[in-house]
PDB file of N, CA and C in Angstrom:
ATOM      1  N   UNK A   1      53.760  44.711  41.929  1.00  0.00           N
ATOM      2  CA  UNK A   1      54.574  44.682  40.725  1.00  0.00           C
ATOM      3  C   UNK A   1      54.289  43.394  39.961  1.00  0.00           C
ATOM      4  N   UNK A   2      54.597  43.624  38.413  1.00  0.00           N
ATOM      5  CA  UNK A   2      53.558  42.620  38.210  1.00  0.00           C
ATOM      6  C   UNK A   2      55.304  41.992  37.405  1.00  0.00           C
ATOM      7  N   UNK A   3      54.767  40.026  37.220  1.00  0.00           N
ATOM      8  CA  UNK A   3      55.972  39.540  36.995  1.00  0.00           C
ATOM      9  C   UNK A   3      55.919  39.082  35.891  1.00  0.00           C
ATOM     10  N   UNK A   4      57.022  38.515  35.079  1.00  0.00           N
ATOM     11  CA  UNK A   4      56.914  37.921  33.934  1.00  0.00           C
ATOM     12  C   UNK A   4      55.406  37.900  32.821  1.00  0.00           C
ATOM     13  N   UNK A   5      54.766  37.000  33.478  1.00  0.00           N
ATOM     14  CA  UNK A   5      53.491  36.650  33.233  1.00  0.00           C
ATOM     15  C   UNK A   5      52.312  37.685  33.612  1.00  0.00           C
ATOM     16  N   UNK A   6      52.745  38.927  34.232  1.00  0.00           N
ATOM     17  CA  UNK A   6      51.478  39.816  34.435  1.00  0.00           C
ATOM     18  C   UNK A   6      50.491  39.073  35.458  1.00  0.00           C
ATOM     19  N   UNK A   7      50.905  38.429  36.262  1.00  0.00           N
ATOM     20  CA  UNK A   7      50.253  38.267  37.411  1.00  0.00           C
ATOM     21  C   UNK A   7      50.650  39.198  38.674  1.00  0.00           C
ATOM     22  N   UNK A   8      49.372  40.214  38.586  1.00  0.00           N
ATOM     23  CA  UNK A   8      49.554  41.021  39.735  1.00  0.00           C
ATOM     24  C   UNK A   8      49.120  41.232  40.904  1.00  0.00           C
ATOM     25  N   UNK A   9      47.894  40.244  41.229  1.00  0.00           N
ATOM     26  CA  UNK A   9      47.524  40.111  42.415  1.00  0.00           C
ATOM     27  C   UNK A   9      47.268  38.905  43.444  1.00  0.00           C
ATOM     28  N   UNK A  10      48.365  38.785  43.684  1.00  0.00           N
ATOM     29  CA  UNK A  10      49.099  37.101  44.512  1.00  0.00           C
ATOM     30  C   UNK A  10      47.774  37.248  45.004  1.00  0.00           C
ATOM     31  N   UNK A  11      47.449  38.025  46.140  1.00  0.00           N
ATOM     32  CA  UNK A  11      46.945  37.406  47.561  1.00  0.00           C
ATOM     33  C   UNK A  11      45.437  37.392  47.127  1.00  0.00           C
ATOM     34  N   UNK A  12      44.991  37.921  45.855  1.00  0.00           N
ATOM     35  CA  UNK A  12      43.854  37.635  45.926  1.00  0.00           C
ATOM     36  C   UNK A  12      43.720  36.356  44.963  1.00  0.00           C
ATOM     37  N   UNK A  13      44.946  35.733  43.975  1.00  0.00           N
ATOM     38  CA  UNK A  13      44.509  34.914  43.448  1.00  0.00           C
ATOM     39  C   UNK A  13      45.053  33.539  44.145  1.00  0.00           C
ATOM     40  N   UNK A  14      45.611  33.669  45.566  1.00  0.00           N
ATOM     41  CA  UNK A  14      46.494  32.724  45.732  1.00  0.00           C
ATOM     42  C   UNK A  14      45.788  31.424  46.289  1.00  0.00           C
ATOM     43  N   UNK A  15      44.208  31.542  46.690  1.00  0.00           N
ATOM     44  CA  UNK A  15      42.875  30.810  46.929  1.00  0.00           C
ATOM     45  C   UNK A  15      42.481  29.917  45.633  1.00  0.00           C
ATOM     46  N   UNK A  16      42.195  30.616  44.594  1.00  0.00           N
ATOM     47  CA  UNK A  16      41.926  29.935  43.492  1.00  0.00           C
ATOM     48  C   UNK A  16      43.552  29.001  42.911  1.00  0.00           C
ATOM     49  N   UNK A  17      44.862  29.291  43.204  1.00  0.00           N
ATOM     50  CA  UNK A  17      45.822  28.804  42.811  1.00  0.00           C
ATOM     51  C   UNK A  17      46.222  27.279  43.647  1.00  0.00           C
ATOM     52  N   UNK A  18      45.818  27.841  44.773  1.00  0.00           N
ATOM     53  CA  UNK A  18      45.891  26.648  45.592  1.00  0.00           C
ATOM     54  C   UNK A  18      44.982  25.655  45.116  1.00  0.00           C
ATOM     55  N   UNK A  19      43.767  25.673  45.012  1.00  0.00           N
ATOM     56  CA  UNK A  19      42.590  25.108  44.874  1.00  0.00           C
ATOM     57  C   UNK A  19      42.953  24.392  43.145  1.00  0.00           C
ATOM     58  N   UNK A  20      43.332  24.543  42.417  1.00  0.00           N
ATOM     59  CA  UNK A  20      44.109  24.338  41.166  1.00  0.00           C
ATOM     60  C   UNK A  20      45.216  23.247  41.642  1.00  0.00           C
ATOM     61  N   UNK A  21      45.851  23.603  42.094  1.00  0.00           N
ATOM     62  CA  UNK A  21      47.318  22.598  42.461  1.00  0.00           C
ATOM     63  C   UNK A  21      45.940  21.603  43.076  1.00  0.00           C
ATOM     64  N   UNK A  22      45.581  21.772  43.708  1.00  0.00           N
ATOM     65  CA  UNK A  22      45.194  20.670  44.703  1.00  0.00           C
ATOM     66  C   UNK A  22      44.293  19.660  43.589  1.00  0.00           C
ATOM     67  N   UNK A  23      43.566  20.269  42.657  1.00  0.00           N
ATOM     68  CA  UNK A  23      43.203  19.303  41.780  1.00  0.00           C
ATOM     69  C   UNK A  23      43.887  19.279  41.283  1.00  0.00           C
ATOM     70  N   UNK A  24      44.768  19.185  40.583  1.00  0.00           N
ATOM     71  CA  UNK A  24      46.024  18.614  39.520  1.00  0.00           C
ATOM     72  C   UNK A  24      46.378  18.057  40.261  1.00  0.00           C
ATOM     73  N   UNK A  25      46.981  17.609  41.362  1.00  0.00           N
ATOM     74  CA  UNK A  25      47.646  16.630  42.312  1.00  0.00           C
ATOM     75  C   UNK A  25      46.107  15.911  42.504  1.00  0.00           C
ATOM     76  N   UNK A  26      45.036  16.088  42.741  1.00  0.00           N
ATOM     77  CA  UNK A  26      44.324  14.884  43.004  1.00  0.00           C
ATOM     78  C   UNK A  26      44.061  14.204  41.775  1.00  0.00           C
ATOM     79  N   UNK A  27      43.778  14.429  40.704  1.00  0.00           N
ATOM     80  CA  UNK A  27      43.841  14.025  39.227  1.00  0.00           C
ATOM     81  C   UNK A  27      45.115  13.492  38.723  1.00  0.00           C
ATOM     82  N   UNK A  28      46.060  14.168  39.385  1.00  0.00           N
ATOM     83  CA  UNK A  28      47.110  13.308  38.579  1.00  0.00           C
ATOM     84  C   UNK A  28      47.208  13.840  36.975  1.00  0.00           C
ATOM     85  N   UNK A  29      46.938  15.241  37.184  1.00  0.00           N
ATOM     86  CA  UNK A  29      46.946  15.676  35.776  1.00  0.00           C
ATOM     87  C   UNK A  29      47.527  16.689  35.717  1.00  0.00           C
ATOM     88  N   UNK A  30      48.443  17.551  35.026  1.00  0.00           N
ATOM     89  CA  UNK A  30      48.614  19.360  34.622  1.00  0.00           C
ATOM     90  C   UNK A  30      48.113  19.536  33.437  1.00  0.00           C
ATOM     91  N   UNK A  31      47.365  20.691  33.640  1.00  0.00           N
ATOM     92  CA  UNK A  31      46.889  21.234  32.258  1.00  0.00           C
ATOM     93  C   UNK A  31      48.033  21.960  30.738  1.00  0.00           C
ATOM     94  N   UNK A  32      47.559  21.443  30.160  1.00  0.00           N
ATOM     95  CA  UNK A  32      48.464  21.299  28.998  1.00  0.00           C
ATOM     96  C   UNK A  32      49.189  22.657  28.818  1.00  0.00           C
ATOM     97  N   UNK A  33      48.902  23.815  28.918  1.00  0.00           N
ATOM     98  CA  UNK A  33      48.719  24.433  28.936  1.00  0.00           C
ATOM     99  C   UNK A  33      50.529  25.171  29.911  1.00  0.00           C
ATOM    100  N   UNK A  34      50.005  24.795  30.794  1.00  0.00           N
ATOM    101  CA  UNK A  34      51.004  24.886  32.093  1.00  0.00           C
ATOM    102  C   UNK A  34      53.061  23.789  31.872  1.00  0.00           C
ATOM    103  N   UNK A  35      52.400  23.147  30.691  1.00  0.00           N
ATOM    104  CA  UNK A  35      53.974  22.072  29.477  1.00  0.00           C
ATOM    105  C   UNK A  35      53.837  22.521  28.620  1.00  0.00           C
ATOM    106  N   UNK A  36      53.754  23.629  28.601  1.00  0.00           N
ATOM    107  CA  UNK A  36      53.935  24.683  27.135  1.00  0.00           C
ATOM    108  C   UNK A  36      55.367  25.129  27.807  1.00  0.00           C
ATOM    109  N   UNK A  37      56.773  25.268  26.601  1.00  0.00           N
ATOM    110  CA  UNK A  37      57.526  26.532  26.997  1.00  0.00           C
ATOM    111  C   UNK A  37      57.747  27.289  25.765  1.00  0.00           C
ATOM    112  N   UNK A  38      58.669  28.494  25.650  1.00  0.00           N
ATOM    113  CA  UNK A  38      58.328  29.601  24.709  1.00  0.00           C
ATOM    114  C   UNK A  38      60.058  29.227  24.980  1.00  0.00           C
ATOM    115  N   UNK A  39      61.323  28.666  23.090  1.00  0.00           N
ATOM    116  CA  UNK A  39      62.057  28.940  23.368  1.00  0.00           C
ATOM    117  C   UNK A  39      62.415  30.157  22.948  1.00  0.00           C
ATOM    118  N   UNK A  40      63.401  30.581  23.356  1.00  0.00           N
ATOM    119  CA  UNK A  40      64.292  31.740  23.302  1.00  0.00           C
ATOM    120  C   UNK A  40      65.319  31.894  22.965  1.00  0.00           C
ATOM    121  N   UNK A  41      66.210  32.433  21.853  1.00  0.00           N
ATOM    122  CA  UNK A  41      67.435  31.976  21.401  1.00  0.00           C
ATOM    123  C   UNK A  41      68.202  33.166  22.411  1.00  0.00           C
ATOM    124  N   UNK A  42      69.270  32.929  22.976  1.00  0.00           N
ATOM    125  CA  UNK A  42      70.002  33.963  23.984  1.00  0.00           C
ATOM    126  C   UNK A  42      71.078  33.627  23.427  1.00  0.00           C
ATOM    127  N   UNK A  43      71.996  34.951  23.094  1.00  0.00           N
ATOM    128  CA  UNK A  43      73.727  35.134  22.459  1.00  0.00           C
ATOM    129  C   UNK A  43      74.482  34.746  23.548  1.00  0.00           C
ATOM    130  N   UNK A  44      75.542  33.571  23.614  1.00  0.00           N
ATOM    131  CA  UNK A  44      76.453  33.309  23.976  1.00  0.00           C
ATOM    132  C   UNK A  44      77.398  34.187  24.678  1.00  0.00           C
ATOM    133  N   UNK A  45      77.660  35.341  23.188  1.00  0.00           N
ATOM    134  CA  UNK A  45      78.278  36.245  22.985  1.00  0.00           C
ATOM    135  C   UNK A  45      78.397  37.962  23.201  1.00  0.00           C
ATOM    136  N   UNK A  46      78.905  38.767  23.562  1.00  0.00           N
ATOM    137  CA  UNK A  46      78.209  40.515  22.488  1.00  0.00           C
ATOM    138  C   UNK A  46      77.647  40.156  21.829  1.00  0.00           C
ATOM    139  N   UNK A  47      78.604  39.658  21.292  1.00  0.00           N
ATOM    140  CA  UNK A  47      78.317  40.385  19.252  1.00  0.00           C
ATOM    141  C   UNK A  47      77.943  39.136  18.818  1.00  0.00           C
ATOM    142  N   UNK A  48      77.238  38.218  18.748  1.00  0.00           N
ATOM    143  CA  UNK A  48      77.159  36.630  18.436  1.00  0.00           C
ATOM    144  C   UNK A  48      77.228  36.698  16.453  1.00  0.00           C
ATOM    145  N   UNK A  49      77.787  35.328  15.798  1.00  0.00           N
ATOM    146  CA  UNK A  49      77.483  35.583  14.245  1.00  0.00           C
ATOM    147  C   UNK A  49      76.298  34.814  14.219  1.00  0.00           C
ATOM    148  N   UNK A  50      76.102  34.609  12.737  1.00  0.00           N
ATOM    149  CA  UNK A  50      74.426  34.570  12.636  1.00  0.00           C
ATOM    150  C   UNK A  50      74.279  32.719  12.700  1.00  0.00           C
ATOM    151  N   UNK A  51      75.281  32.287  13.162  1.00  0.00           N
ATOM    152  CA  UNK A  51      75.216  30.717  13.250  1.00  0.00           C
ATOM    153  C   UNK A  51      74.292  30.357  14.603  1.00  0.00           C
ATOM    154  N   UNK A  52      73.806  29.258  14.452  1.00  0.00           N
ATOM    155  CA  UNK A  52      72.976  29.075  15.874  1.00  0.00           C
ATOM    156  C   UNK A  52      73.755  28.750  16.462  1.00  0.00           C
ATOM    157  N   UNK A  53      75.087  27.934  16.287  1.00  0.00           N
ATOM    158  CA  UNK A  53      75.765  27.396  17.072  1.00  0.00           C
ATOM    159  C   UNK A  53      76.212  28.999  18.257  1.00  0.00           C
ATOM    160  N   UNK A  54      76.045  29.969  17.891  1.00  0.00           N
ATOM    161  CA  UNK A  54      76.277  31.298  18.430  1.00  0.00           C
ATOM    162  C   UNK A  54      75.499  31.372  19.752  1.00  0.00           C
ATOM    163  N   UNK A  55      74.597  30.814  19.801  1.00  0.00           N
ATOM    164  CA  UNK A  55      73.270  31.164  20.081  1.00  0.00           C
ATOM    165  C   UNK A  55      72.473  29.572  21.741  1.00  0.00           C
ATOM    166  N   UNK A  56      72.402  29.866  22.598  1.00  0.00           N
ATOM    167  CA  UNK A  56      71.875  28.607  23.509  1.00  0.00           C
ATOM    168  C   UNK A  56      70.512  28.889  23.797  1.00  0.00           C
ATOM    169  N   UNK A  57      69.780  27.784  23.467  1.00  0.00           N
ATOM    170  CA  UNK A  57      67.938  27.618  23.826  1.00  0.00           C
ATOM    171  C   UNK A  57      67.680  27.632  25.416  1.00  0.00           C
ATOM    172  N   UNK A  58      66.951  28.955  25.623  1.00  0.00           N
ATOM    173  CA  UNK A  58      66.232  28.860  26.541  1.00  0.00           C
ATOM    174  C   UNK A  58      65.136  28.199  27.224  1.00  0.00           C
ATOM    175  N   UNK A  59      64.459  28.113  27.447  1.00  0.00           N
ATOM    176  CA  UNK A  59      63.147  27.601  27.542  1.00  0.00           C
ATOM    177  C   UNK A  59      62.415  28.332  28.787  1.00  0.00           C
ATOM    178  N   UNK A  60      60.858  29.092  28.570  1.00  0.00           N
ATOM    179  CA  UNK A  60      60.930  29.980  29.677  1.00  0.00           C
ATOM    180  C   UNK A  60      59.325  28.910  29.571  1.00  0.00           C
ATOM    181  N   UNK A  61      59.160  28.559  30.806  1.00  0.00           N
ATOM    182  CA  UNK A  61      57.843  27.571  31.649  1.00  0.00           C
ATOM    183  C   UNK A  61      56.784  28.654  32.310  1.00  0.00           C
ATOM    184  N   UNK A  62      55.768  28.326  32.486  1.00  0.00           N
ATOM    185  CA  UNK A  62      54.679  28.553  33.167  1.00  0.00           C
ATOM    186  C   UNK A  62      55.335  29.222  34.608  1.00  0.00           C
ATOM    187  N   UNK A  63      54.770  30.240  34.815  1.00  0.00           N
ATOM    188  CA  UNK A  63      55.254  30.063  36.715  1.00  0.00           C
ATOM    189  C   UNK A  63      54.404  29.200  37.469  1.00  0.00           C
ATOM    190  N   UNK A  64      53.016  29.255  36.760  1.00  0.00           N
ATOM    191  CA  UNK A  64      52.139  28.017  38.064  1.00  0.00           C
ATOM    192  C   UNK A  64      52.949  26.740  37.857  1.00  0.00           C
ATOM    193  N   UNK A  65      53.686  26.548  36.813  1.00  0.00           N
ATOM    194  CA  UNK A  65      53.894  24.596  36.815  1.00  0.00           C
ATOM    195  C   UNK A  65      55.284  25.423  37.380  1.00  0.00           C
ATOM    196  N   UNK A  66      56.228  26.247  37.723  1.00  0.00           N
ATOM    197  CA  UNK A  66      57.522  26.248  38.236  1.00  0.00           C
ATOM    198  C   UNK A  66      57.220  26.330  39.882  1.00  0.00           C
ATOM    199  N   UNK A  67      56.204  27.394  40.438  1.00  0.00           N
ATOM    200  CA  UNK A  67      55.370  27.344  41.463  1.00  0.00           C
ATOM    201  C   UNK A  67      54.851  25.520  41.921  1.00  0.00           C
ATOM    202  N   UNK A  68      54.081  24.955  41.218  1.00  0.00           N
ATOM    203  CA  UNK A  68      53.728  23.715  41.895  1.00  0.00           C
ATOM    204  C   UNK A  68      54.612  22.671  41.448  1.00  0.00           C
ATOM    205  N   UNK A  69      56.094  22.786  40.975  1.00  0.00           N
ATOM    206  CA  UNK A  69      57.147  21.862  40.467  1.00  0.00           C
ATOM    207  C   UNK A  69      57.942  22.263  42.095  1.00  0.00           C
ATOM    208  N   UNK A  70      57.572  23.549  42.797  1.00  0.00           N
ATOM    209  CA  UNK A  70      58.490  23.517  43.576  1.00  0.00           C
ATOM    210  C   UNK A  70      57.863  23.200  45.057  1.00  0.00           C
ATOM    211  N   UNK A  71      56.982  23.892  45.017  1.00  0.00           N
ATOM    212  CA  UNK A  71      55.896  22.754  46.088  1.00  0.00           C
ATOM    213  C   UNK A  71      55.604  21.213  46.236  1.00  0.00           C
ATOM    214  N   UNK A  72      55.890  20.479  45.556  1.00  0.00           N
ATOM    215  CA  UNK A  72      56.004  19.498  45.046  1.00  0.00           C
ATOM    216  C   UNK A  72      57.374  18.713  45.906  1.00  0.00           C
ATOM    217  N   UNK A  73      58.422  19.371  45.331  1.00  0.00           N
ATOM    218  CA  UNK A  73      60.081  18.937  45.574  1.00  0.00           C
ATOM    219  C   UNK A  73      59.743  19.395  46.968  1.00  0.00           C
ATOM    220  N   UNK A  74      59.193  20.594  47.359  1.00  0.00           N
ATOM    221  CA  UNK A  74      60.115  20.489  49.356  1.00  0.00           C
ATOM    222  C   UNK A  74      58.807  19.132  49.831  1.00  0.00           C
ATOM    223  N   UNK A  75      57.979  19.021  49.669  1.00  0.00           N
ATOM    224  CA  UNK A  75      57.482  17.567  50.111  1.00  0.00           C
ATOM    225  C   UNK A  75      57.912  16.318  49.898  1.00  0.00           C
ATOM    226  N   UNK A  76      58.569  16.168  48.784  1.00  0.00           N
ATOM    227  CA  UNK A  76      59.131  14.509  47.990  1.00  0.00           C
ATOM    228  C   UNK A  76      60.537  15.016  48.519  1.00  0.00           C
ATOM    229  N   UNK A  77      61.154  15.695  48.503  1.00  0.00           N
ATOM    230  CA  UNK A  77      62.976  15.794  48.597  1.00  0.00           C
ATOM    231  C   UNK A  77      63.309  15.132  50.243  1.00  0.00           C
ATOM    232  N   UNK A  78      62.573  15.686  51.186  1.00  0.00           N
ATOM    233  CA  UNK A  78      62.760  15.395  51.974  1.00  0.00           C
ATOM    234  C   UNK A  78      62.505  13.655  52.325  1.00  0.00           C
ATOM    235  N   UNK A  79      61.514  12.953  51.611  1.00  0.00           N
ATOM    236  CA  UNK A  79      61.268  11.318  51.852  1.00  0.00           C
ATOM    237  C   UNK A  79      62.375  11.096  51.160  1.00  0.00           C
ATOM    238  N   UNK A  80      62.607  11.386  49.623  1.00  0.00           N
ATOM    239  CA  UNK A  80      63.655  10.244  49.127  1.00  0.00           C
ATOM    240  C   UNK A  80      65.176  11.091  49.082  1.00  0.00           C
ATOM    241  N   UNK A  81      65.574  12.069  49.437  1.00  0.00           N
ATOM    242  CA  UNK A  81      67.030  12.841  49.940  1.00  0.00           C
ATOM    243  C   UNK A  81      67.938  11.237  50.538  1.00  0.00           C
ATOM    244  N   UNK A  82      67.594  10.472  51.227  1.00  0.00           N
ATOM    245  CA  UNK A  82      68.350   9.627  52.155  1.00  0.00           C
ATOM    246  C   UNK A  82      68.859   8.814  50.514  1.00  0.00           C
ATOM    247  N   UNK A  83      67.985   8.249  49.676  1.00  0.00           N
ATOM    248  CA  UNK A  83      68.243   7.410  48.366  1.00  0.00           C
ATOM    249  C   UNK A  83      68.796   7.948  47.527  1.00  0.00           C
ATOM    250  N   UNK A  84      68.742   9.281  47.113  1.00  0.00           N
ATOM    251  CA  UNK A  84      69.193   9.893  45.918  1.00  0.00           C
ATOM    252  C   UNK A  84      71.158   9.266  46.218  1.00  0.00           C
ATOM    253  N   UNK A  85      71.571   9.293  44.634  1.00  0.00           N
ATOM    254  CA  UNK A  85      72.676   8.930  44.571  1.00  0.00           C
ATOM    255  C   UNK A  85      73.562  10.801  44.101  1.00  0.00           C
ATOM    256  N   UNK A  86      74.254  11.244  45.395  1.00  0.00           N
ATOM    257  CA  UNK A  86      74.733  12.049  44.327  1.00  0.00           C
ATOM    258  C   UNK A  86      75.350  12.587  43.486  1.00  0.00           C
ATOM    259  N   UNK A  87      76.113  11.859  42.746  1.00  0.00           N
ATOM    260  CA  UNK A  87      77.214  11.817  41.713  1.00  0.00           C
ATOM    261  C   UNK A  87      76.205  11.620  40.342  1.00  0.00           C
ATOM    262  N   UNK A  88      74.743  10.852  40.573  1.00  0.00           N
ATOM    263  CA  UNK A  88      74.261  10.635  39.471  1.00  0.00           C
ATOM    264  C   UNK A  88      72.661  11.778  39.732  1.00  0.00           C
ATOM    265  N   UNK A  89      72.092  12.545  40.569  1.00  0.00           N
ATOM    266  CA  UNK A  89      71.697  13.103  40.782  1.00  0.00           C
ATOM    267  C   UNK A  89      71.698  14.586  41.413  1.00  0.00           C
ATOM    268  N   UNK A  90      73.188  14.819  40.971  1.00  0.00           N
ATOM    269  CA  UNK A  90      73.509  16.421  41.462  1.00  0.00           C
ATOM    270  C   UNK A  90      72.687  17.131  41.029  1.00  0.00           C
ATOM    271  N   UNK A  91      71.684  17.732  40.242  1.00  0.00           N
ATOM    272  CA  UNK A  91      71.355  18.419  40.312  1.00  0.00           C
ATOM    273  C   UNK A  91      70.468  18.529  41.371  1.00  0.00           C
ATOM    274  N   UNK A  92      70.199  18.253  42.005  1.00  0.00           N
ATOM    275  CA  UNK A  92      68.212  18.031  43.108  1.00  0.00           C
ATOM    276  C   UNK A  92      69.318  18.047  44.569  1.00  0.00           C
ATOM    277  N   UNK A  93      70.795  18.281  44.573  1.00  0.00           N
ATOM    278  CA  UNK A  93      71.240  18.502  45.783  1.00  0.00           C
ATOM    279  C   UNK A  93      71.196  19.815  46.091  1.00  0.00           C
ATOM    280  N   UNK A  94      71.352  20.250  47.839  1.00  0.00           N
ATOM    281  CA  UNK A  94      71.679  21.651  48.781  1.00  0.00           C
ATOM    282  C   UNK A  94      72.749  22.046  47.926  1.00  0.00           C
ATOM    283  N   UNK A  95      72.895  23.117  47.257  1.00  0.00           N
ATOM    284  CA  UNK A  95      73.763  24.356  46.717  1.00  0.00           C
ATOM    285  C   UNK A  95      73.958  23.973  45.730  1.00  0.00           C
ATOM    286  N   UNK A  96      73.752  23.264  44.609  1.00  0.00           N
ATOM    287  CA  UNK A  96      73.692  23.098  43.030  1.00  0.00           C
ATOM    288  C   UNK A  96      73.373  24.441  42.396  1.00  0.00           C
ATOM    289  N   UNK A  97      73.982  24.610  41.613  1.00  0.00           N
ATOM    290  CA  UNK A  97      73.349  25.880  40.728  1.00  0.00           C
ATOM    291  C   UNK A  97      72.874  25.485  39.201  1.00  0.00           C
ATOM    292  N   UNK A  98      73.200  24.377  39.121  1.00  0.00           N
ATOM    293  CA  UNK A  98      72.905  24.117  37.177  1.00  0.00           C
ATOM    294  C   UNK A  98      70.887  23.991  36.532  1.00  0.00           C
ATOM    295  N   UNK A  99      70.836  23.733  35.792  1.00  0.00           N
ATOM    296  CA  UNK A  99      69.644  24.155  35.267  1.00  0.00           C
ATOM    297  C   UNK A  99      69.036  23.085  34.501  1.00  0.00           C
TER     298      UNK A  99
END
């Protein structure tokens, strides 16, 4: 089944995906490409009026940069988890739901 992005064949592309992350982490680079987002105006409301204030910005990301944003965090969360403050870093805590 294919997702968002029409990527439908994980296991055969998941060699070349890896191999990608692994240079962007050795470079120290993401392709521009991958900090692109597409916003989206989504109704508050039903029936929203034609004010934007009606209206909250989405922002829909890459899955490879949400994919290697999250590969990323279970390696780093676990070294600095002991430092994080969390009253000033709730979001990056166990059972947060915000966005």
């Amino acid at each position: 089944m294919a997702g968002p992005d029409s990527i439908t064949c994980a296991d055969q592309l998941c060699g070349i995906f890896g191999y990608t992350f692994n240079l962007s982490l050795k470079l120290g680079r993401v392709p521009q490409l991958w900090k692109t987002s597409c916003i989206i105006p989504v109704p508050k409301t039903p029936h929203p009026a034609k004010e934007l204030n009606s209206y909250r910005p989405v922002a829909l990301t890459s899955h490879l940069m949400k994919t290697l944003e999250r590969l990323v965090l279970v390696h780093l969360h676990p070294l600095v988890s002991s430092f994080m403050d969390p009253w000033l870093q709730f979001a990056y805590q166990p059972g947060h739901r915000g966005g």
